[in-house]
Protein backbone atom coordinates (compact mmCIF):
# COMPACT_ATOMS: atom_id res chain seq x y z
CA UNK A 1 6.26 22.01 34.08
CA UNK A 2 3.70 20.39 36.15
CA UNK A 3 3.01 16.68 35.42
CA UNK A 4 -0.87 15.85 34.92
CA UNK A 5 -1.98 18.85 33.98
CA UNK A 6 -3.40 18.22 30.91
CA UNK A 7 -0.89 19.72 28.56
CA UNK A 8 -0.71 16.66 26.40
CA UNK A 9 -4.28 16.46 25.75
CA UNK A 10 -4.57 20.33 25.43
CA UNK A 11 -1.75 19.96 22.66
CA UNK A 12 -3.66 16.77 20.62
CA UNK A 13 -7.18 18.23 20.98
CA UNK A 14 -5.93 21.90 19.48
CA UNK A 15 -3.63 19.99 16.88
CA UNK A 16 -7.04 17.42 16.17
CA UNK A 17 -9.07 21.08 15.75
CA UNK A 18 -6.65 22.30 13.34
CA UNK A 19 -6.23 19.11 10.91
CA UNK A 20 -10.08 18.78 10.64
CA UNK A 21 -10.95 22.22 9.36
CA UNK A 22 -7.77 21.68 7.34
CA UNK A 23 -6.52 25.05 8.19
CA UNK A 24 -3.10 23.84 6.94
CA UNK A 25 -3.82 23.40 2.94
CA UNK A 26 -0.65 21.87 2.69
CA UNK A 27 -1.48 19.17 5.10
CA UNK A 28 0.02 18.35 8.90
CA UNK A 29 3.10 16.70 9.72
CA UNK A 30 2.45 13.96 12.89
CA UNK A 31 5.76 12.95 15.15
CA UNK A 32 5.46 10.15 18.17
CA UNK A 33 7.89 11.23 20.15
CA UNK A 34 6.75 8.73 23.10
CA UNK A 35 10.01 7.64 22.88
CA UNK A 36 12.12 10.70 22.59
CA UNK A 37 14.28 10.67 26.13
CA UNK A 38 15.47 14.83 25.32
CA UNK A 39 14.85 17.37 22.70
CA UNK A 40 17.86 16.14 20.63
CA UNK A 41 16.35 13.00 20.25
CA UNK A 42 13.28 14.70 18.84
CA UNK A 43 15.42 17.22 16.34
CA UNK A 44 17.19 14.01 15.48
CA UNK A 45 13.68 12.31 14.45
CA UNK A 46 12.54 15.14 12.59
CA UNK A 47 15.57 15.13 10.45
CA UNK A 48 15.74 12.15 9.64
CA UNK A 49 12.21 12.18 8.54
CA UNK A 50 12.60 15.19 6.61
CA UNK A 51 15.33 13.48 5.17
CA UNK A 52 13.22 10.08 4.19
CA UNK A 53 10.77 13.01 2.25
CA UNK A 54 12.99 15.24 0.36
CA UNK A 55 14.23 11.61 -0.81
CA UNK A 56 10.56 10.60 -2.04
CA UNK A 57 9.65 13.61 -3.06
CA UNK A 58 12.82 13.76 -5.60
CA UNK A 59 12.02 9.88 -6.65
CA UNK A 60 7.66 11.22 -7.16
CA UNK A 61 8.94 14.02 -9.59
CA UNK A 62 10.98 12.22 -11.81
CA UNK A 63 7.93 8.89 -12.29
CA UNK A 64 6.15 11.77 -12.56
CA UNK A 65 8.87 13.38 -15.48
CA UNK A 66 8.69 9.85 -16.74
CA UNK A 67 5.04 10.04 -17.88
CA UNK A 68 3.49 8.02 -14.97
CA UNK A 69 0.68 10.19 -12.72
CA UNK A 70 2.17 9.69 -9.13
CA UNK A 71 1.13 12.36 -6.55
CA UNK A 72 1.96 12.58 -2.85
CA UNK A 73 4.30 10.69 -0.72
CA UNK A 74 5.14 7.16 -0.40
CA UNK A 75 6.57 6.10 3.14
């Protein structure tokens, strides 16, 4: 890859274009991977994030199995 190319801003303005004509009904997923030295550090991110929702999601359903109205995810 060629640094300064714009491929960075290419990626936020199409991903920007995308969230607001909320083509994804299920909503968008956002990642700073600033820090992120390899691509192992990234899948190691994502999983732990994906981790940190299935947990909220499973703690949502049952306030919401307990008679309290709780919808979406709490970080």
């Amino acid at each position: 890859m060629i640094p300064g190319t714009g491929k960075s801003s290419l990626l936020r303005n199409l991903t920007n274009h995308i969230f607001e004509r909320n083509l994804y009904k299920n909503g968008v997923l956002y990642f700073n991977l600033n820090k992120c030295q390899n691509a192992s550090n990234a899948f190691e991110i994502l999983i732990r994030y994906l981790n940190s929702f299935k947990k909220n999601l499973i703690r949502n359903s049952q306030k919401t199995k307990s008679g309290r109205n709780n919808y979406g995810y709490e970080p």
